[in-house]
C-alpha atoms as a PDB file:
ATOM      1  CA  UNK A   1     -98.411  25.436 219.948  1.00  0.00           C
ATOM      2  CA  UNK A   2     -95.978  27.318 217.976  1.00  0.00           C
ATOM      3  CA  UNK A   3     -96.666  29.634 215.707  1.00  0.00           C
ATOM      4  CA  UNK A   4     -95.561  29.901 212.032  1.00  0.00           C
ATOM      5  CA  UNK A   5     -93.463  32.676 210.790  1.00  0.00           C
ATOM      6  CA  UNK A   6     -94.938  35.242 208.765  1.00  0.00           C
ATOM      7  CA  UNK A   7     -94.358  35.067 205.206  1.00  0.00           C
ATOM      8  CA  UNK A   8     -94.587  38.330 202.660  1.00  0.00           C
ATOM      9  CA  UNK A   9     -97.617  37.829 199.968  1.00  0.00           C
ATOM     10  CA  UNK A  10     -97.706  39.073 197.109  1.00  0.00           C
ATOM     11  CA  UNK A  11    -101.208  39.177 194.605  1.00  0.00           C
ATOM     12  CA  UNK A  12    -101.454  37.555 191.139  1.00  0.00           C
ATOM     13  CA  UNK A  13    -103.831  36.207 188.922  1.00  0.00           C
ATOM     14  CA  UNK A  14    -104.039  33.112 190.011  1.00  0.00           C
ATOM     15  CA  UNK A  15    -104.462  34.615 193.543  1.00  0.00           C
ATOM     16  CA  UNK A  16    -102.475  35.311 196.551  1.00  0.00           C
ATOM     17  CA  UNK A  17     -99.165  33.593 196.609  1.00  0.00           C
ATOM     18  CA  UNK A  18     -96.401  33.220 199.715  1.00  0.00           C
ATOM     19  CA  UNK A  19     -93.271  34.862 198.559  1.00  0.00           C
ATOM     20  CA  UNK A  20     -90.067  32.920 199.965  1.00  0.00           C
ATOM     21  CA  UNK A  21     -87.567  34.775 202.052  1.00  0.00           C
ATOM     22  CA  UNK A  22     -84.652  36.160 199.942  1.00  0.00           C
ATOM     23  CA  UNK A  23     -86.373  35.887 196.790  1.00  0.00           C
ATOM     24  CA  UNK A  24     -87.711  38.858 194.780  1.00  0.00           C
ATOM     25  CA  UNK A  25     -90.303  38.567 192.424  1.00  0.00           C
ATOM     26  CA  UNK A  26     -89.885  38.754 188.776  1.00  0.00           C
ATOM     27  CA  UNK A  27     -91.456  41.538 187.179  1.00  0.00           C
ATOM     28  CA  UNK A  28     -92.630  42.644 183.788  1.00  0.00           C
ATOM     29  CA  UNK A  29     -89.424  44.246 183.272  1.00  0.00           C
ATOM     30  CA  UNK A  30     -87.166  41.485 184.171  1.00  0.00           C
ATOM     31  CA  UNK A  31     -88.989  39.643 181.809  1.00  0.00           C
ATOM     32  CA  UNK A  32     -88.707  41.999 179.055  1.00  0.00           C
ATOM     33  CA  UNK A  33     -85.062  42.547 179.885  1.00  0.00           C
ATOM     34  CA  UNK A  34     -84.703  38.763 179.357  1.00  0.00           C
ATOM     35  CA  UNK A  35     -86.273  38.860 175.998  1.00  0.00           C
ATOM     36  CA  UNK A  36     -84.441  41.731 174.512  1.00  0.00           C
ATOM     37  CA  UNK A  37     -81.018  39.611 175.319  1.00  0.00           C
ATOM     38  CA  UNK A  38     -81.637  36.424 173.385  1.00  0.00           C
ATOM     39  CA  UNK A  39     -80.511  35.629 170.197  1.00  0.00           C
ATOM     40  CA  UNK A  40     -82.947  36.334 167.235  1.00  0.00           C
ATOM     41  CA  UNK A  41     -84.312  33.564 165.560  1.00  0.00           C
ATOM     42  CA  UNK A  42     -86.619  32.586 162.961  1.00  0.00           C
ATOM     43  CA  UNK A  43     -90.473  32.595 163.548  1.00  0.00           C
ATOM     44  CA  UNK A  44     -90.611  29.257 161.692  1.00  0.00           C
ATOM     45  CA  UNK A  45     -88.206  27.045 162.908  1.00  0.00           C
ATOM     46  CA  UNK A  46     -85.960  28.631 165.349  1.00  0.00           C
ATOM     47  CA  UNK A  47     -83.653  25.721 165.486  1.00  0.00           C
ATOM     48  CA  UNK A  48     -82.323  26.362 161.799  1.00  0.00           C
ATOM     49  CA  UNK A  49     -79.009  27.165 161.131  1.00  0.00           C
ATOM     50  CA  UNK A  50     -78.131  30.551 160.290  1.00  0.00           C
ATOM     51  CA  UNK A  51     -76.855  30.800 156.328  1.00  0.00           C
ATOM     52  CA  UNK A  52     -73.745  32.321 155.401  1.00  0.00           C
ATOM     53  CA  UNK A  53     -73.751  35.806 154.227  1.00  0.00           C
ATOM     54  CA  UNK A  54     -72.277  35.221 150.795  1.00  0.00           C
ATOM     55  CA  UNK A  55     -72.793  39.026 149.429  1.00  0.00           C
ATOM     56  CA  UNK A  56     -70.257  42.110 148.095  1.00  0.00           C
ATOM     57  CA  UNK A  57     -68.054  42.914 151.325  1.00  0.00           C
ATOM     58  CA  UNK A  58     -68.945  39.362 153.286  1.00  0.00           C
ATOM     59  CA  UNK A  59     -68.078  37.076 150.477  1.00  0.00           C
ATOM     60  CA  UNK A  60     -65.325  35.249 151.670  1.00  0.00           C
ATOM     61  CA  UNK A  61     -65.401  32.562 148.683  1.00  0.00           C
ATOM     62  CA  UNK A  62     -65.030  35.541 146.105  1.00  0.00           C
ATOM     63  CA  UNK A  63     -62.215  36.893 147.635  1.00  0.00           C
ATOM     64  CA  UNK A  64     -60.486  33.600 147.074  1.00  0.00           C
ATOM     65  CA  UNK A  65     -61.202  33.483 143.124  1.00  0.00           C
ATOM     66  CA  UNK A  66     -57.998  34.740 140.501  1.00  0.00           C
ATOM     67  CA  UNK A  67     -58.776  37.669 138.865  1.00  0.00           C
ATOM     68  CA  UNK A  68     -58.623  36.674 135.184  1.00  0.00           C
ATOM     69  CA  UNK A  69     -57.218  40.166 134.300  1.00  0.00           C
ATOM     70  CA  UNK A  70     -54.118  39.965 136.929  1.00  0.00           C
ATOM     71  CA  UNK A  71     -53.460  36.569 135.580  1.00  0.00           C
ATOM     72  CA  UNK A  72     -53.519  38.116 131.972  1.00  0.00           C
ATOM     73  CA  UNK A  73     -51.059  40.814 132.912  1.00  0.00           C
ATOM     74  CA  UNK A  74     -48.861  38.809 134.791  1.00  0.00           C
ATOM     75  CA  UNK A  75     -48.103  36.936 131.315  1.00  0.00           C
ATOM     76  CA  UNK A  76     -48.601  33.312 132.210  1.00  0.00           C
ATOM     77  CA  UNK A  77     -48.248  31.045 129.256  1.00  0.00           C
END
């Protein structure tokens, strides 16, 4: 009879668990480490699109408006 290769173990809550060759086991702080490099998202529907900053220094669309004043000065008829 042959026998079968010893195999590390490692304990967890559901109870002791073989551990393949080659592989490490994920810990709390891989986990965590994984967390802290996804995107944020909403709480409430994470699959929403993100809305367009449309405020003072990111407002692309009021950049693009004529000032009435330049127009005024330039002497248009």
């Amino acid at each position: 009879m042959i026998d079968a290769p010893v195999l590390p173990t490692e304990t967890t809550p559901e109870g002791e668990q073989i551990v393949a060759p080659g592989v490490k086991p994920i810990t709390l702080r891989d986990r965590l480490d994984w967390c802290a490099r996804q995107p944020m998202a909403p709480k409430r529907n994470p699959n929403a699109p993100q809305k367009p900053c449309d405020l003072g220094l990111f407002d692309l669309e009021g950049r693009r408006q004529i000032d009435w004043i330049d127009e005024m000065r330039r002497g248009k008829p």
